[in-house]
C-alpha atoms as a PDB file:
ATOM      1  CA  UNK A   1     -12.893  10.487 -18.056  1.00  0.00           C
ATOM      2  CA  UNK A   2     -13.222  10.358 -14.343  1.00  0.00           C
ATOM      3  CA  UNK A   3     -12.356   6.406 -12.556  1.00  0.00           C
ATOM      4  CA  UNK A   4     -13.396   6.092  -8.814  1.00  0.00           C
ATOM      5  CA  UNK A   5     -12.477   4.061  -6.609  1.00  0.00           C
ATOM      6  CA  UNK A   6     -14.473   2.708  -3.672  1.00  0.00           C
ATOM      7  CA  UNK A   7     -13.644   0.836  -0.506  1.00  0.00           C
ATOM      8  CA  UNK A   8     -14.529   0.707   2.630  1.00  0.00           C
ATOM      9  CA  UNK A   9     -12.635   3.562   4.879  1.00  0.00           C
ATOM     10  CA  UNK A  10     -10.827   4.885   2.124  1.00  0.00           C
ATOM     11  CA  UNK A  11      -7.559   4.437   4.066  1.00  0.00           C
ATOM     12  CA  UNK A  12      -5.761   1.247   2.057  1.00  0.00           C
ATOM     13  CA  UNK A  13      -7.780  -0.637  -0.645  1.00  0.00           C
ATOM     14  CA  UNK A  14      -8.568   1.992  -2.600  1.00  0.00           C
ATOM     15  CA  UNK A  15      -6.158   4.688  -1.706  1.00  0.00           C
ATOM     16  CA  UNK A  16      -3.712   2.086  -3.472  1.00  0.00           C
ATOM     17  CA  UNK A  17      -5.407   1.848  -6.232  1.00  0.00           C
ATOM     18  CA  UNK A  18      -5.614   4.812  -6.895  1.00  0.00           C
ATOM     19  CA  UNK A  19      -2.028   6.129  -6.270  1.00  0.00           C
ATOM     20  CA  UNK A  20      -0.992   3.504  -8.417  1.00  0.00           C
ATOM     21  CA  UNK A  21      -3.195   4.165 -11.205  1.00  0.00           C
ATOM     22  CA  UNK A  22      -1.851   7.535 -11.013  1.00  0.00           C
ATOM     23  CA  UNK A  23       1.336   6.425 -11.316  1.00  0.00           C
ATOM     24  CA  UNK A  24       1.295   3.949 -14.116  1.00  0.00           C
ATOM     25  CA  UNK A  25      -1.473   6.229 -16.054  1.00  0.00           C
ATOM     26  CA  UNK A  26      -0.176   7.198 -19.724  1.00  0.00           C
ATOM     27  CA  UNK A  27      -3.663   8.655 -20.369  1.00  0.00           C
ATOM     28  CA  UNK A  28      -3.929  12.464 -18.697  1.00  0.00           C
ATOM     29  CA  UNK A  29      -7.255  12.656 -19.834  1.00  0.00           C
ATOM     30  CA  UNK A  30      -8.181   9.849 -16.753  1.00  0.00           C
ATOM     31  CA  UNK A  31      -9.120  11.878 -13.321  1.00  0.00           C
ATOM     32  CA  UNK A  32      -8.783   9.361 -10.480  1.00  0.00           C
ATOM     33  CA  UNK A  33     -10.324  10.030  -6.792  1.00  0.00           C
ATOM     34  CA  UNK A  34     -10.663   7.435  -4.031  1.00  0.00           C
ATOM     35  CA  UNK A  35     -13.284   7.403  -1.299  1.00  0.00           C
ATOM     36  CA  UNK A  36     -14.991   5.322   1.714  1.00  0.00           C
ATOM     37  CA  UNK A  37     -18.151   4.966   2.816  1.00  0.00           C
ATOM     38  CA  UNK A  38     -17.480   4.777   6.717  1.00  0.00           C
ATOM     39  CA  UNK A  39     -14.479   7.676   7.721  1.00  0.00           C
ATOM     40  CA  UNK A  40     -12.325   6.350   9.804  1.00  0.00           C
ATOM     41  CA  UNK A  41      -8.632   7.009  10.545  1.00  0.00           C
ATOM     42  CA  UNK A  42      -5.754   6.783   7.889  1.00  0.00           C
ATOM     43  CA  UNK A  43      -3.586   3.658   6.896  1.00  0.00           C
ATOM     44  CA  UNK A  44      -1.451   1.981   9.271  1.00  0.00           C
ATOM     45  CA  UNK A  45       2.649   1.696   9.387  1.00  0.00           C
ATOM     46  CA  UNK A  46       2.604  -1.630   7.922  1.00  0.00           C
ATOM     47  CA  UNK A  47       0.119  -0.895   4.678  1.00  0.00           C
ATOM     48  CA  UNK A  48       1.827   2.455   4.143  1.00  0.00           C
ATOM     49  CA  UNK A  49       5.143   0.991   4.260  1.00  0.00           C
ATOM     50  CA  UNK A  50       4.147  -2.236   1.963  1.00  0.00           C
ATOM     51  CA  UNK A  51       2.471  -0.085  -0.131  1.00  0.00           C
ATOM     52  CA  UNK A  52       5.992   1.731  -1.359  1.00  0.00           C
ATOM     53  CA  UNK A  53       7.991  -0.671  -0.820  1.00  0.00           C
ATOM     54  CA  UNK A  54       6.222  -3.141  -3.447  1.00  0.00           C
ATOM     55  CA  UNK A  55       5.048   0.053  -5.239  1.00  0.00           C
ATOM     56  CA  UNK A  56       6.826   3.258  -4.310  1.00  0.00           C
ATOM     57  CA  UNK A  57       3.747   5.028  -4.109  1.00  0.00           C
ATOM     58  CA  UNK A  58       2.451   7.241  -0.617  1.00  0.00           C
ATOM     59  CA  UNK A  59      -0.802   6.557   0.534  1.00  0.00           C
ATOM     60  CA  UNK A  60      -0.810   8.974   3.410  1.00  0.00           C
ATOM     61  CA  UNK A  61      -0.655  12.217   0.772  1.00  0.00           C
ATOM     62  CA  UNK A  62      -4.116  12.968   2.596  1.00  0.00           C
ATOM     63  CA  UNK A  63      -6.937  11.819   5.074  1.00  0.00           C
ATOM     64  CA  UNK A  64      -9.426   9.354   4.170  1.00  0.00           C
ATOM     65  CA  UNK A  65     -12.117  11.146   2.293  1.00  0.00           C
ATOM     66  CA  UNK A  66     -16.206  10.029   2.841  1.00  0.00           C
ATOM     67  CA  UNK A  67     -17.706   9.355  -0.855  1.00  0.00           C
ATOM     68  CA  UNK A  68     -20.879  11.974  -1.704  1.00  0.00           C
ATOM     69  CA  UNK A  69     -23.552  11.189  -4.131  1.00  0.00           C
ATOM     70  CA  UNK A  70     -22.396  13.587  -6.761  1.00  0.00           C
ATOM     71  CA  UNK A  71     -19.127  11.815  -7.020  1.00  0.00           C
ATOM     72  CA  UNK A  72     -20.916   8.431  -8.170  1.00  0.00           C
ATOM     73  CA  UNK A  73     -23.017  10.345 -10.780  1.00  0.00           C
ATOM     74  CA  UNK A  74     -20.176  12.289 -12.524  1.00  0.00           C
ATOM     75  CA  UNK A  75     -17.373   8.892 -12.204  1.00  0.00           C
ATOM     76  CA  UNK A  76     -17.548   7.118 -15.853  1.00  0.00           C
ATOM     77  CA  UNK A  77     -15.947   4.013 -14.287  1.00  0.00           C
ATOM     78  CA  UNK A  78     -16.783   3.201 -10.431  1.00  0.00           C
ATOM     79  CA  UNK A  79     -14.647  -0.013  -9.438  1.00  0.00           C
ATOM     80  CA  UNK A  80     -15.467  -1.452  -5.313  1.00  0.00           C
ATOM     81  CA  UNK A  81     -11.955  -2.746  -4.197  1.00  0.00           C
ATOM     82  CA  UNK A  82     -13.539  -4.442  -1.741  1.00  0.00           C
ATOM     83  CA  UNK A  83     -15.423  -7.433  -0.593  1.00  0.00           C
ATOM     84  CA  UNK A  84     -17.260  -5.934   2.397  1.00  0.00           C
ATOM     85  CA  UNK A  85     -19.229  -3.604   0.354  1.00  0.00           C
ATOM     86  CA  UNK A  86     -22.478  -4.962  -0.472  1.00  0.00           C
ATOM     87  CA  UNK A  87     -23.822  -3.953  -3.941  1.00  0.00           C
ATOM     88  CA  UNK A  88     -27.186  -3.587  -3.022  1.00  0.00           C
ATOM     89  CA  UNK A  89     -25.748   0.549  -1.985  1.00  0.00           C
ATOM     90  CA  UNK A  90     -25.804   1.045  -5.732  1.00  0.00           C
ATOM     91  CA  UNK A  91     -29.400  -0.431  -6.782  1.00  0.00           C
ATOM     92  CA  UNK A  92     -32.425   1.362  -5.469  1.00  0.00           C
ATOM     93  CA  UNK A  93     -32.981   4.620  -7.969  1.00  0.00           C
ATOM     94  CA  UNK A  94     -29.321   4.446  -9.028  1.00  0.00           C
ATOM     95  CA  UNK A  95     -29.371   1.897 -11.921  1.00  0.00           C
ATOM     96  CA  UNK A  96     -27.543   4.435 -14.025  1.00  0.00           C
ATOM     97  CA  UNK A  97     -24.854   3.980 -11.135  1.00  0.00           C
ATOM     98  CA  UNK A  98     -25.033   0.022 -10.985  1.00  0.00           C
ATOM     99  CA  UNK A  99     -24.077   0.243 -14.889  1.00  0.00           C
ATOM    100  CA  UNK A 100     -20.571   1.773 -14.297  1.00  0.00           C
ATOM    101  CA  UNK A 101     -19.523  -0.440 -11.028  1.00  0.00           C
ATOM    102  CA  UNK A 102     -16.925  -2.692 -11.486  1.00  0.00           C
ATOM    103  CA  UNK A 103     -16.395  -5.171  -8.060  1.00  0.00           C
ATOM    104  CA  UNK A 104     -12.647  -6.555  -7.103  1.00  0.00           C
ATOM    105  CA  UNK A 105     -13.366  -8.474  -4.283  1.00  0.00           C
ATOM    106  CA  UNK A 106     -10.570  -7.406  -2.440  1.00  0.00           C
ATOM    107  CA  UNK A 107     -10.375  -8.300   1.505  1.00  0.00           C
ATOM    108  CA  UNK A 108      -9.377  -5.757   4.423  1.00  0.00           C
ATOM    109  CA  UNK A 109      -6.961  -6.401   6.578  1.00  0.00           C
ATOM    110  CA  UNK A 110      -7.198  -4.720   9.756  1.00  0.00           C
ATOM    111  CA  UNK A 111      -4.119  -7.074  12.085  1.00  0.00           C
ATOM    112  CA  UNK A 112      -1.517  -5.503  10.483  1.00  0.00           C
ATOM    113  CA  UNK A 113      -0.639  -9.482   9.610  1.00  0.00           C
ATOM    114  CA  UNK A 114       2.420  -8.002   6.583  1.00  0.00           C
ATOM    115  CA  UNK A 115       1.571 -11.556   4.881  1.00  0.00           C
ATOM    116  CA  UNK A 116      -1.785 -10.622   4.352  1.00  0.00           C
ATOM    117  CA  UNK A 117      -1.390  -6.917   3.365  1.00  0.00           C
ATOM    118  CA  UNK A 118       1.458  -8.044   0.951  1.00  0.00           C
ATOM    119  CA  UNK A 119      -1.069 -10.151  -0.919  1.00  0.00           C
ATOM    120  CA  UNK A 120      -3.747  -7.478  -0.902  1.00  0.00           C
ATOM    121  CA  UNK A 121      -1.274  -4.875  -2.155  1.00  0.00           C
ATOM    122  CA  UNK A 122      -0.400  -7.329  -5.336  1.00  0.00           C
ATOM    123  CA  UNK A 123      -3.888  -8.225  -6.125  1.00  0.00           C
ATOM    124  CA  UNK A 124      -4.312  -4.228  -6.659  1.00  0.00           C
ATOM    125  CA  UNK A 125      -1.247  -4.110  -8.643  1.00  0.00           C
ATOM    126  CA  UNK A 126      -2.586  -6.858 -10.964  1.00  0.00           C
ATOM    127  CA  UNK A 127      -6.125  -5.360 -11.326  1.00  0.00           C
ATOM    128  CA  UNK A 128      -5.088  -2.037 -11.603  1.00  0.00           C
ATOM    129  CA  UNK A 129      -2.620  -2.738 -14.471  1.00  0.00           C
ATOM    130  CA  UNK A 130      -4.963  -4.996 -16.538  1.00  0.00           C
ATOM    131  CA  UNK A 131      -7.235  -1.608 -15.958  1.00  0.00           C
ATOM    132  CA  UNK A 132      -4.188   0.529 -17.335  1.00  0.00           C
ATOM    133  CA  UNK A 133      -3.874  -1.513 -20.535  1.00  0.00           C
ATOM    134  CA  UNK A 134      -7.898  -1.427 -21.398  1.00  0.00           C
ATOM    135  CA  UNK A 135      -7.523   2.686 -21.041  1.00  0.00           C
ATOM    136  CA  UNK A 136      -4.343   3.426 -22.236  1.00  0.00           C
END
């Protein structure tokens, strides 16, 4: 079973949801990857820093990776933690694709405002176990 997860850089939204998943996983048969569709730079000090303090997981194990076509075809389960992706990317010949994509709408905080990233880092938490339970 492969999950992927999708936001926009791949530097916080779904690099948390993924590390997390990871962490509360039970079910080793579920192969998690993140990825963006822009690259950009990593995570800042604030959403690393949130992100293990209210987690304890590290999302600056690697750089933000770009998402490839192949990835979307072989994921089982595709979930967008994002609301600034539109889902139109996923409907032209790729209705096989649209079927797996699951949509948090999940906002980006790029002003480092800690109040803001705090309550993006706990939506993930709550989606992401409510994910756990339906798979483990």
């Amino acid at each position: 079973m492969k999950l992927l997860f999708i936001c926009k850089y791949n530097a916080f939204r779904s690099r948390v949801a993924e590390e997390y998943f990871n962490k509360i996983n039970r079910n080793k048969k579920i192969k998690t990857i993140s990825r963006g569709l822009i690259m950009s730079g990593g995570s800042d000090k604030e959403q690393r820093q949130i992100a293990k303090d209210l987690l304890g997981i590290n999302i600056a194990k690697r750089n933000p990776l770009p998402l490839r076509l192949n990835e979307l075809i072989e994921a089982d389960k595709i979930i967008v933690v994002a609301n600034d992706i539109p889902e139109i990317i996923f409907n032209y010949s790729l209705k096989p694709i649209l079927k797996k994509v699951t949509i948090w709408k999940i906002k980006d905080e790029q002003r480092r405002n800690k109040k803001n990233i705090k309550k993006i880092v706990l939506s993930i938490k709550e989606k992401v176990e409510e994910l756990s339970k339906k798979w483990n």
